[in-house]
N, C-alpha and C. Protein backbone atom coordinates (compact mmCIF):
# COMPACT_ATOMS: atom_id res chain seq x y z
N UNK A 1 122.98 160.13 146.53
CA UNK A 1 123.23 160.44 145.13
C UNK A 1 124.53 159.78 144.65
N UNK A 2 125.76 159.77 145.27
CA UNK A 2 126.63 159.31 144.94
C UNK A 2 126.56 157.94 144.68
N UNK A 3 126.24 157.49 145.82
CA UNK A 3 126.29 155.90 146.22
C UNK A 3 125.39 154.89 144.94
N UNK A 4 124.40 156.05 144.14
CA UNK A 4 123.51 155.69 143.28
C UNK A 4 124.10 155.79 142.05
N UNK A 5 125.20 156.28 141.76
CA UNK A 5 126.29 156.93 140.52
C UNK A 5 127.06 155.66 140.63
N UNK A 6 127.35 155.19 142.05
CA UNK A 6 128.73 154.20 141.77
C UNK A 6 127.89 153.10 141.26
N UNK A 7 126.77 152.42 142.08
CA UNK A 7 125.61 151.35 141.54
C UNK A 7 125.44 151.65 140.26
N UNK A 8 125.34 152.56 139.57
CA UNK A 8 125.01 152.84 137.93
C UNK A 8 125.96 152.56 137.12
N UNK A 9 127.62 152.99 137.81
CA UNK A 9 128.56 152.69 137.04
C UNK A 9 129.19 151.29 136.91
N UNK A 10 128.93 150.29 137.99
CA UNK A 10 129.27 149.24 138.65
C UNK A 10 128.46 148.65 138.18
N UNK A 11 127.02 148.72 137.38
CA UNK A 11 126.25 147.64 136.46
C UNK A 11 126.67 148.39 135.19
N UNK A 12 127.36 149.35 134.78
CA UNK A 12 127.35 149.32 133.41
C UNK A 12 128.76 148.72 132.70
N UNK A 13 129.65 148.81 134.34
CA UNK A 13 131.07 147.70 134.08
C UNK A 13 130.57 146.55 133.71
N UNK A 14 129.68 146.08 134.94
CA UNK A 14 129.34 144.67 134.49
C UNK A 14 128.81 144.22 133.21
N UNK A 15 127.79 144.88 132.54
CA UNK A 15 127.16 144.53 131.45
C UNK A 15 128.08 144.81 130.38
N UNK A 16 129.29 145.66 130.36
CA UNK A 16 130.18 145.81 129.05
C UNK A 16 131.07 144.87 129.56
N UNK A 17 131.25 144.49 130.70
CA UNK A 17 132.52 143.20 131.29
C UNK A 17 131.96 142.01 130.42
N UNK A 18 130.31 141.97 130.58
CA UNK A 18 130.02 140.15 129.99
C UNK A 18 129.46 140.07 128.68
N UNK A 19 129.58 141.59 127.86
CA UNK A 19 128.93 141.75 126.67
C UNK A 19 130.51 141.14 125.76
N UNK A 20 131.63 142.05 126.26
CA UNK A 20 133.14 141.73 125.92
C UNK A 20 133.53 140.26 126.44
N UNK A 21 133.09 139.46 127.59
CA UNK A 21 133.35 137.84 127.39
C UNK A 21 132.80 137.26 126.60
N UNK A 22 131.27 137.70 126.15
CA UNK A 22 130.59 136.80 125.45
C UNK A 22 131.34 136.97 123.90
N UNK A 23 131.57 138.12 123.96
CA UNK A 23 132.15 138.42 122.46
C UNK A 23 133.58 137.57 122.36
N UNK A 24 134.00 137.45 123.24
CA UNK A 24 135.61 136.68 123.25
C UNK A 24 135.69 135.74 122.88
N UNK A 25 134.76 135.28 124.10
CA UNK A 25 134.40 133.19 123.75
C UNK A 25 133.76 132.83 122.93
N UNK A 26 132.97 133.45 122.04
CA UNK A 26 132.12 133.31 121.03
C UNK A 26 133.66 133.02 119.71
N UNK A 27 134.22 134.21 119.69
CA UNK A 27 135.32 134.36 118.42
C UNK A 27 136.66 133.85 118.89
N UNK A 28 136.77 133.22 119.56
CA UNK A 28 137.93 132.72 120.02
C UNK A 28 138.37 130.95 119.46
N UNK A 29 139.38 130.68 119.58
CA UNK A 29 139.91 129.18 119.18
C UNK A 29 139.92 128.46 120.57
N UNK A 30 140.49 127.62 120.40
CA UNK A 30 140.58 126.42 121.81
C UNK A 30 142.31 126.84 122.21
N UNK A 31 142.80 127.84 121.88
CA UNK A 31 144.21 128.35 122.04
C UNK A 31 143.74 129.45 123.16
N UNK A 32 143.08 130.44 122.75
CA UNK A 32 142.86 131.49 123.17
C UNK A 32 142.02 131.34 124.54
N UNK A 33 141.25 130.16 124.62
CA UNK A 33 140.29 129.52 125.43
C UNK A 33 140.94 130.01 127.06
N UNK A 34 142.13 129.17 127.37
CA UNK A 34 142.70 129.17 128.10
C UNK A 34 143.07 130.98 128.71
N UNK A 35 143.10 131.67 127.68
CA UNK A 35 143.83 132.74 128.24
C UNK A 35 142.31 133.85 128.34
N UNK A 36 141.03 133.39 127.76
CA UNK A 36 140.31 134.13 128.09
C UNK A 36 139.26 133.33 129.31
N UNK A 37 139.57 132.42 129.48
CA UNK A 37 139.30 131.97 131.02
C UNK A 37 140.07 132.56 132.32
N UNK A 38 141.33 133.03 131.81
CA UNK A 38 141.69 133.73 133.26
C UNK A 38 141.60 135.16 133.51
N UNK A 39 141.08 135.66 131.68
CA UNK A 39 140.61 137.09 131.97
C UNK A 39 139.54 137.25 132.29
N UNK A 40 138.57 136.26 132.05
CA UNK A 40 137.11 136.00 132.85
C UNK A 40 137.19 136.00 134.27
N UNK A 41 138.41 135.04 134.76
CA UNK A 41 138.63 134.90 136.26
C UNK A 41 139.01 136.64 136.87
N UNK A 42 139.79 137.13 136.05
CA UNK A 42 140.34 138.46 137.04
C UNK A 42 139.22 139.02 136.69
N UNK A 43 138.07 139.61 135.56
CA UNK A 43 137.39 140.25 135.71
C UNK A 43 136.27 140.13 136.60
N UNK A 44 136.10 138.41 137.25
CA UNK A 44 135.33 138.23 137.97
C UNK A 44 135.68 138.80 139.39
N UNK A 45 136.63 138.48 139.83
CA UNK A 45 137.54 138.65 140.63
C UNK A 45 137.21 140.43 141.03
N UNK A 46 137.69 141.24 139.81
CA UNK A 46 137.38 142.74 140.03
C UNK A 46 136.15 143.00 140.57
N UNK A 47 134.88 142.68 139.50
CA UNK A 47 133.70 142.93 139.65
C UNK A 47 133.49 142.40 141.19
N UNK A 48 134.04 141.40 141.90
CA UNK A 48 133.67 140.87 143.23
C UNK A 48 134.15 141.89 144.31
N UNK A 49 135.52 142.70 143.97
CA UNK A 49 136.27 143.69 144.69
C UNK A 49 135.44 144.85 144.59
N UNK A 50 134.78 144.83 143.63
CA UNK A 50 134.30 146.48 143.74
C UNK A 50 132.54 146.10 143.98
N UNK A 51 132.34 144.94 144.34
CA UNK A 51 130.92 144.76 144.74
C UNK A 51 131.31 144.76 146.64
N UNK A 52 131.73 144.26 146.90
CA UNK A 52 132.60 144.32 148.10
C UNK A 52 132.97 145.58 148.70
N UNK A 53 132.88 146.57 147.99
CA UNK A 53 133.57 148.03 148.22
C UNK A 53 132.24 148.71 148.22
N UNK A 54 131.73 148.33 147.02
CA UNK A 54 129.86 149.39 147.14
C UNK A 54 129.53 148.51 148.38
N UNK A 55 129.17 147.48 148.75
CA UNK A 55 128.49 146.88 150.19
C UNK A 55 129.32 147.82 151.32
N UNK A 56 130.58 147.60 151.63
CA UNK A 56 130.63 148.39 152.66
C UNK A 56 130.67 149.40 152.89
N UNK A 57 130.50 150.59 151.36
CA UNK A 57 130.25 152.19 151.54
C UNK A 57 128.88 152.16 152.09
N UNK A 58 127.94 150.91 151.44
CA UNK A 58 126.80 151.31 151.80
C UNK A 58 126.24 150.65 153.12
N UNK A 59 127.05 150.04 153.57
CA UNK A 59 126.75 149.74 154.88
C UNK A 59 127.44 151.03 156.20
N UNK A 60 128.38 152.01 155.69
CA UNK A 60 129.15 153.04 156.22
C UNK A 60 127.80 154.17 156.20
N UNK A 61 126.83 154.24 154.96
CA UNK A 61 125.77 155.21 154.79
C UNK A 61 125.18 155.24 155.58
N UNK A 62 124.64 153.49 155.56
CA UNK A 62 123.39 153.37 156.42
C UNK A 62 123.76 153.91 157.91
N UNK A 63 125.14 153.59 158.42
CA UNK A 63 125.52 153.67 159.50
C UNK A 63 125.57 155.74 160.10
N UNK A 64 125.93 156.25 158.97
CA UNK A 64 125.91 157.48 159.06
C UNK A 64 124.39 157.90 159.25
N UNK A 65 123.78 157.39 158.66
CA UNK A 65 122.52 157.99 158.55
C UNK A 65 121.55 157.72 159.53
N UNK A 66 121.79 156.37 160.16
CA UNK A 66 121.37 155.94 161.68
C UNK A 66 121.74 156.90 162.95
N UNK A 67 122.59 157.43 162.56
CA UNK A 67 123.51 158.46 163.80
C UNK A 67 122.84 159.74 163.68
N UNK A 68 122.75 159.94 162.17
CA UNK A 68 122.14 161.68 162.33
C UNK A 68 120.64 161.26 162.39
N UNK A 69 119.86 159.98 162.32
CA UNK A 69 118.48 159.63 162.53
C UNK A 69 118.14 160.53 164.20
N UNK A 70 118.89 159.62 165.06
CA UNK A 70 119.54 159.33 166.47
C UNK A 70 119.41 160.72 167.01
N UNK A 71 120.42 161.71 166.48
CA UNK A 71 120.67 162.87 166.61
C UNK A 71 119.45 163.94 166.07
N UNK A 72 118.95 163.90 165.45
CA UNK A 72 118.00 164.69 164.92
C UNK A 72 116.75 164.29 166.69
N UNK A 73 116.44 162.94 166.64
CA UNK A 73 115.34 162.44 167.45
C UNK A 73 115.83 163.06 168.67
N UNK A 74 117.23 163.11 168.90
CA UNK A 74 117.34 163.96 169.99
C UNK A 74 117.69 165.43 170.48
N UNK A 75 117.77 166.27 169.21
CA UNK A 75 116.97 167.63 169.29
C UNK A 75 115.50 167.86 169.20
N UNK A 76 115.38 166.93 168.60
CA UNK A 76 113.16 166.88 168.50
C UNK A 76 113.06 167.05 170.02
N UNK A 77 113.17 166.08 171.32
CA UNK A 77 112.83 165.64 171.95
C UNK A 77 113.16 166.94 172.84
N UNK A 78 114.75 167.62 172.65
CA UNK A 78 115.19 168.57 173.77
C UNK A 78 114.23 169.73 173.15
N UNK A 79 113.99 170.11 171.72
CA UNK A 79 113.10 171.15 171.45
C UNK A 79 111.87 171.27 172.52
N UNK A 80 111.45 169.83 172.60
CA UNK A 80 110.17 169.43 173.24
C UNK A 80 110.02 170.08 174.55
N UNK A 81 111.16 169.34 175.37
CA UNK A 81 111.55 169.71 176.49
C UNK A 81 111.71 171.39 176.60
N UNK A 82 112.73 171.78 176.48
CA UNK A 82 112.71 173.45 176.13
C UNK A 82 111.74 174.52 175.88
N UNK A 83 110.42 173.92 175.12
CA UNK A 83 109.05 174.52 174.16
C UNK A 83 108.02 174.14 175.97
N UNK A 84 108.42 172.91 176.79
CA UNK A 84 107.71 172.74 177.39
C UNK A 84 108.01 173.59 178.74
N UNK A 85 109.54 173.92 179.03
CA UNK A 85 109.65 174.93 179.94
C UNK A 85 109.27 176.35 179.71
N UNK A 86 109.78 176.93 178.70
CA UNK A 86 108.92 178.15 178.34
C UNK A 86 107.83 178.29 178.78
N UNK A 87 107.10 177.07 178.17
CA UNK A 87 105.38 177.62 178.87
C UNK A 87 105.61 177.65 180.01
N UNK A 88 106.11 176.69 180.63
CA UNK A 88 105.69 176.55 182.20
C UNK A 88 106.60 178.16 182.77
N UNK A 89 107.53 178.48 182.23
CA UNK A 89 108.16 179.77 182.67
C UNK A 89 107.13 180.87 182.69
N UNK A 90 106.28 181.20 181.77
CA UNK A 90 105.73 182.23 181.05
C UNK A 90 104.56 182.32 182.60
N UNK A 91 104.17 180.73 182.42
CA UNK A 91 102.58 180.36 183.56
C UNK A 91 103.13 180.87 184.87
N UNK A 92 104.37 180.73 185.25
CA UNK A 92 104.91 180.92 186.72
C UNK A 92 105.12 182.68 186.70
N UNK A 93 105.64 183.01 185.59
CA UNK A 93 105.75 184.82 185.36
C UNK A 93 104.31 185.19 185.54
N UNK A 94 103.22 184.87 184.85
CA UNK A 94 102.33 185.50 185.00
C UNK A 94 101.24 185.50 186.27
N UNK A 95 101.88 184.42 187.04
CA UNK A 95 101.18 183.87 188.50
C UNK A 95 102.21 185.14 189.31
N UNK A 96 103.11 185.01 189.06
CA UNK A 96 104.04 186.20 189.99
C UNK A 96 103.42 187.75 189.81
N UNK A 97 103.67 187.82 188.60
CA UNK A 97 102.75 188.99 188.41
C UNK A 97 101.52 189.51 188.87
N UNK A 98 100.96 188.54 188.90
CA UNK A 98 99.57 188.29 189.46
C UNK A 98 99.66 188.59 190.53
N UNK A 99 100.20 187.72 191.60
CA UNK A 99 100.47 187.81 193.24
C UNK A 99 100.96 189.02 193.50
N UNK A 100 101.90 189.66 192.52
CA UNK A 100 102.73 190.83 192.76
C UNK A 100 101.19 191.67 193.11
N UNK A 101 100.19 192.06 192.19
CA UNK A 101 99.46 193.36 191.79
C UNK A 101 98.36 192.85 193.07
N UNK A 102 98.56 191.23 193.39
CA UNK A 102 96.98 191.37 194.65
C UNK A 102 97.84 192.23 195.77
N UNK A 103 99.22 191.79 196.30
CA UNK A 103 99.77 192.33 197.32
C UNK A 103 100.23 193.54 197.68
N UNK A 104 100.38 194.12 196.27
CA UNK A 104 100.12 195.85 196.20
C UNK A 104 98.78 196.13 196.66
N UNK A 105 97.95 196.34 195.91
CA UNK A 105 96.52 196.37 195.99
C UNK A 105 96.00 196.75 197.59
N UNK A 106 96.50 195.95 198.08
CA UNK A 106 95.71 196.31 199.91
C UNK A 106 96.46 197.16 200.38
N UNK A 107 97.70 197.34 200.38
CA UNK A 107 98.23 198.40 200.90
C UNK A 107 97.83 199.43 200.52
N UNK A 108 97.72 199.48 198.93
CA UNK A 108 97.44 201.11 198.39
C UNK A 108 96.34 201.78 199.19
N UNK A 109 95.13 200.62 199.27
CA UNK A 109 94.17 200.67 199.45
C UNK A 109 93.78 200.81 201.31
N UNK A 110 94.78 200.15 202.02
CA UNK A 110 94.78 200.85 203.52
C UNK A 110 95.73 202.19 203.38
N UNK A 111 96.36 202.40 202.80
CA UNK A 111 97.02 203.66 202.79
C UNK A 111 95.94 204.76 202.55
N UNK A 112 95.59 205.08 201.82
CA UNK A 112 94.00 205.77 201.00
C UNK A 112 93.04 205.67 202.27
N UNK A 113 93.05 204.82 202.87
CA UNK A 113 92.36 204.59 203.81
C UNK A 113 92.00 205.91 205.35
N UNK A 114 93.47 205.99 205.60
CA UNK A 114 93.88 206.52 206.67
C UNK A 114 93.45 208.36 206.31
């Protein structure tokens, strides 16, 4: 959202930056020529500094957002892992259980016996 605010504000510099040259050089003399050629130059100059500044926030985004990509894929994966011991915990509890009630079972049952 932000990064989409500065791109919005950074073309609406630009388009009032070259709406105000065109208006200059249009009404200007061959006096003035000179001095609105080097305000053309610094405004170019700016607009290049702050195109330069949105590229590497947005190369800092992408970079952030590659990391929590990264990070997310690797709670997916430990969820996975984790979701996959459970079961296997639950299968081994209920095999114990199991074994527990056969190995009761005969004793009760030679005890009763006697």
């Amino acid at each position: 959202m932000e990064l989409n605010t500065k791109i919005r504000r950074f073309q609406e510099t630009t388009a009032s930056t070259l709406h105000k040259e065109s208006c200059i050089a249009t009404s200007s003399d061959d006096g003035n020529k000179h001095v609105n050629e080097n305000d053309a130059q610094v405004a170019l100059r700016t607009l290049e500094d702050q195109l330069a500044h949105i590229i590497s926030q947005t190369n800092m985004e992408e970079q952030e957002y590659e990391a929590e990509q990264n990070l997310h894929k690797q709670l997916q994966q430990e969820l996975i892992n984790i979701e996959r011991n459970v079961t296997l915990m639950e299968a081994i509890m209920k095999e114990t259980k199991e074994l527990q009630e056969l190995t009761r079972y005969p004793c009760q049952h030679h005890i009763a016996c006697y």
